[in-house]
C-alpha atoms as a PDB file:
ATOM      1  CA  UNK A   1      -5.031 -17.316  -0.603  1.00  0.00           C
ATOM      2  CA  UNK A   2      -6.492 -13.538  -0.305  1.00  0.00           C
ATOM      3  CA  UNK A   3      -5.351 -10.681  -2.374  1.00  0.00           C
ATOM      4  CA  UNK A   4      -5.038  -7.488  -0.586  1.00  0.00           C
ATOM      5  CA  UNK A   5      -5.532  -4.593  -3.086  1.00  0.00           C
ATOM      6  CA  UNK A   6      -5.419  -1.052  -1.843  1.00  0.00           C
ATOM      7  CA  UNK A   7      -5.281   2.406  -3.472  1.00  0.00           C
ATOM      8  CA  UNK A   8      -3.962   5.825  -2.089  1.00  0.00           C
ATOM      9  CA  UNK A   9      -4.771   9.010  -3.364  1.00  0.00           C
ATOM     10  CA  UNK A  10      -2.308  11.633  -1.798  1.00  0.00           C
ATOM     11  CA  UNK A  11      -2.669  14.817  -1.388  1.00  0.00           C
ATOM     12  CA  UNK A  12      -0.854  18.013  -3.404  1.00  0.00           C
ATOM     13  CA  UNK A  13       0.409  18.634  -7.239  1.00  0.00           C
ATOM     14  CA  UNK A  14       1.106  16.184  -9.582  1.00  0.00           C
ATOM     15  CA  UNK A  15       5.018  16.491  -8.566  1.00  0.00           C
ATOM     16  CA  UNK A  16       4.248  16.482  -5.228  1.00  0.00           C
ATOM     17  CA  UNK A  17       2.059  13.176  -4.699  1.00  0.00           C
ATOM     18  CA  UNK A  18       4.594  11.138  -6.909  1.00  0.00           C
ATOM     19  CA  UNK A  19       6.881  12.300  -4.595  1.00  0.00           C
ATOM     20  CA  UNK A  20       5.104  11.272  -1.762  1.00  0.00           C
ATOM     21  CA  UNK A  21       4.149   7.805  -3.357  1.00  0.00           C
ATOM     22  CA  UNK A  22       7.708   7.074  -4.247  1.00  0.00           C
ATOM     23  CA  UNK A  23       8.855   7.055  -1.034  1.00  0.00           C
ATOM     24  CA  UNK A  24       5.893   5.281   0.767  1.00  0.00           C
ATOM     25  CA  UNK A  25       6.514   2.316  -2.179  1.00  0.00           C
ATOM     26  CA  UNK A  26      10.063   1.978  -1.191  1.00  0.00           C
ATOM     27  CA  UNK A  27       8.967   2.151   2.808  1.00  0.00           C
ATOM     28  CA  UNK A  28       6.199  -1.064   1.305  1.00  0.00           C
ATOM     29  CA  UNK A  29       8.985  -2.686  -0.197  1.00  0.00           C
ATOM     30  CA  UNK A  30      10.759  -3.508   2.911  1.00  0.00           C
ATOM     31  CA  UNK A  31       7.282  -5.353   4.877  1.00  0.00           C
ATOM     32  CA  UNK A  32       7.931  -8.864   3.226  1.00  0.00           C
ATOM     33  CA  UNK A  33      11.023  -9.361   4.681  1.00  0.00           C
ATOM     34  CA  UNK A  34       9.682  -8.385   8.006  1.00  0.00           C
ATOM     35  CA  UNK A  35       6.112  -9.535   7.919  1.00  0.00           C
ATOM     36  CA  UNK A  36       6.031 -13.583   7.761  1.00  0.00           C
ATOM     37  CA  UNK A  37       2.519 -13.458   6.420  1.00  0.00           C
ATOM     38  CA  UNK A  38       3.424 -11.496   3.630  1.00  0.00           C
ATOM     39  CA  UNK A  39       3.701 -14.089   0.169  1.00  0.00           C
ATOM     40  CA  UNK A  40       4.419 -11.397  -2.277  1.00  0.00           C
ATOM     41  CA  UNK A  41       3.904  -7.913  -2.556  1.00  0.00           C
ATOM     42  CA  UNK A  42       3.719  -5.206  -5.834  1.00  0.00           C
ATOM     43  CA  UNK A  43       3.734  -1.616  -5.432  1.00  0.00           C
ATOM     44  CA  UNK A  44       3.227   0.365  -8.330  1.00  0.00           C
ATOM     45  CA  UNK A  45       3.189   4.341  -8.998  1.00  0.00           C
ATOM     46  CA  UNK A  46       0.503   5.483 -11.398  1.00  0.00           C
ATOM     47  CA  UNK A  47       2.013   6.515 -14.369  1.00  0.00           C
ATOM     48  CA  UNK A  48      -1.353   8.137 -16.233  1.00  0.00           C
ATOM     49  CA  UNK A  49      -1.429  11.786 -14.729  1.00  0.00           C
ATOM     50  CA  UNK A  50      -5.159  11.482 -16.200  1.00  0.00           C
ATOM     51  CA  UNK A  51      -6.100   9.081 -13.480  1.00  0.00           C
ATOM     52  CA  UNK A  52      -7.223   9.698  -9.460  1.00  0.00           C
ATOM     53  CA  UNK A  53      -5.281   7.091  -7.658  1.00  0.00           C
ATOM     54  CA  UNK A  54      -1.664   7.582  -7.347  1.00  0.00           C
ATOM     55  CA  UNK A  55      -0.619   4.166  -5.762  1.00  0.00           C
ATOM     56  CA  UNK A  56      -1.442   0.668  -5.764  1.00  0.00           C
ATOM     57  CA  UNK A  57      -0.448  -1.903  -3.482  1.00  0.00           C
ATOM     58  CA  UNK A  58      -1.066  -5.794  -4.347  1.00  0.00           C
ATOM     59  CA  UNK A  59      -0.496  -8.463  -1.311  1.00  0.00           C
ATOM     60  CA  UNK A  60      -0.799 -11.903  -0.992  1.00  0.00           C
ATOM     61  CA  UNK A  61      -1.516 -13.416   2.242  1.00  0.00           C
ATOM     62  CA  UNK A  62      -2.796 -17.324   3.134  1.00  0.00           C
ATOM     63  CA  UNK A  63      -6.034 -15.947   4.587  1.00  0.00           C
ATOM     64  CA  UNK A  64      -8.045 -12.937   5.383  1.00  0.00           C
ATOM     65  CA  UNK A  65      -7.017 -13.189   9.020  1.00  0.00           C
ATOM     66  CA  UNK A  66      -3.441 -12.367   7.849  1.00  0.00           C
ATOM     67  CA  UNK A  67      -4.838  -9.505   6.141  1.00  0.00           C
ATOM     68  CA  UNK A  68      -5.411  -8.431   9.615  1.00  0.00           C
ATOM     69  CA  UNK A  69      -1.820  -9.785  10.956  1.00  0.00           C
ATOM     70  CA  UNK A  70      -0.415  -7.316   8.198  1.00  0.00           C
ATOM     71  CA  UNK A  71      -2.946  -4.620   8.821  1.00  0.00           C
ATOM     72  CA  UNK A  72      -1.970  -4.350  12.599  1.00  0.00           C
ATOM     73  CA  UNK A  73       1.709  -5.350  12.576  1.00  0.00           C
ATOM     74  CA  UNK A  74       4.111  -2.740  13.952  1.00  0.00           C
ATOM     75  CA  UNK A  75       5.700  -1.909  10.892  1.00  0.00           C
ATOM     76  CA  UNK A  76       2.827  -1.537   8.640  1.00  0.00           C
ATOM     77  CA  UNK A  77       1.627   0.970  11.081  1.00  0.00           C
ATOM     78  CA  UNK A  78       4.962   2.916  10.975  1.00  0.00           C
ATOM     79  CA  UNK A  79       4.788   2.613   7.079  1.00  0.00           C
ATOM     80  CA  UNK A  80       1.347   4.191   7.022  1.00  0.00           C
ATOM     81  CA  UNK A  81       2.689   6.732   9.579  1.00  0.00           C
ATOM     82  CA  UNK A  82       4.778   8.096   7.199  1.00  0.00           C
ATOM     83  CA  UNK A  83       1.463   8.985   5.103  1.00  0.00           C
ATOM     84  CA  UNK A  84      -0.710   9.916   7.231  1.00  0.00           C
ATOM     85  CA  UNK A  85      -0.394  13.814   6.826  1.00  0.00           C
ATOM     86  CA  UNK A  86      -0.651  13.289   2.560  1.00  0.00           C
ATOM     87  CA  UNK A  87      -3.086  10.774   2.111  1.00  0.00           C
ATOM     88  CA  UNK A  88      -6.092  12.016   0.567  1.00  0.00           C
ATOM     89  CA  UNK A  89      -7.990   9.080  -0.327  1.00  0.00           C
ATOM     90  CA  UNK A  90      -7.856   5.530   0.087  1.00  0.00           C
ATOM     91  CA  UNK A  91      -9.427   2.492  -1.432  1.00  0.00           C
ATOM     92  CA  UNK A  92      -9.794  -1.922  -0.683  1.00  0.00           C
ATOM     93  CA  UNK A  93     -10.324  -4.978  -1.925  1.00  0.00           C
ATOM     94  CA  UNK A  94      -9.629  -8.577  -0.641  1.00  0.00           C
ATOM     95  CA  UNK A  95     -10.387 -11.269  -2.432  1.00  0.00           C
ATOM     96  CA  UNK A  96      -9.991 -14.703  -2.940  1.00  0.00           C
ATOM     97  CA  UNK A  97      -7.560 -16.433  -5.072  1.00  0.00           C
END
């Protein structure tokens, strides 16, 4: 099993990138009904206006190759699309469980 951690940093106010993050979490939400390789997902909103990273998102998939499956599926790609102007910064880890 491989955990897929990822961070976004978006850009704008504080108002502004919670915005944006709230949205993109409930566009995340949707991918593990649609993506088979998907085991679980979490999205959470960072909550500590003190901190960089707006967004997490933790996946679990059977094997890094399905990190790729995700990574490239159709609609991942449309969920990033809806990003792609706001993110700032962005951040991985996949590891082993």
């Amino acid at each position: 099993m491989v955990k897929h951690v990822v961070t976004f940093r978006f850009e704008g106010d504080l108002d502004e990138r919670r915005e944006v993050a709230r949205r993109f979490r409930e566009t995340l939400l949707t991918l593990p009904d649609l993506i088979d390789v998907l085991q679980s997902m979490e999205v959470g909103l960072n909550i500590n206006p003190k901190e960089n990273w707006d967004l997490v998102l933790i996946a679990t998939v059977p094997t890094l190759e399905d990190v790729e499956k995700y990574s490239n599926h159709p609609m991942h790609l449309a969920a990033i699309d809806t990003i792609a102007e706001a993110r700032m910064m962005r951040s991985c880890v996949d590891y082993e469980i």
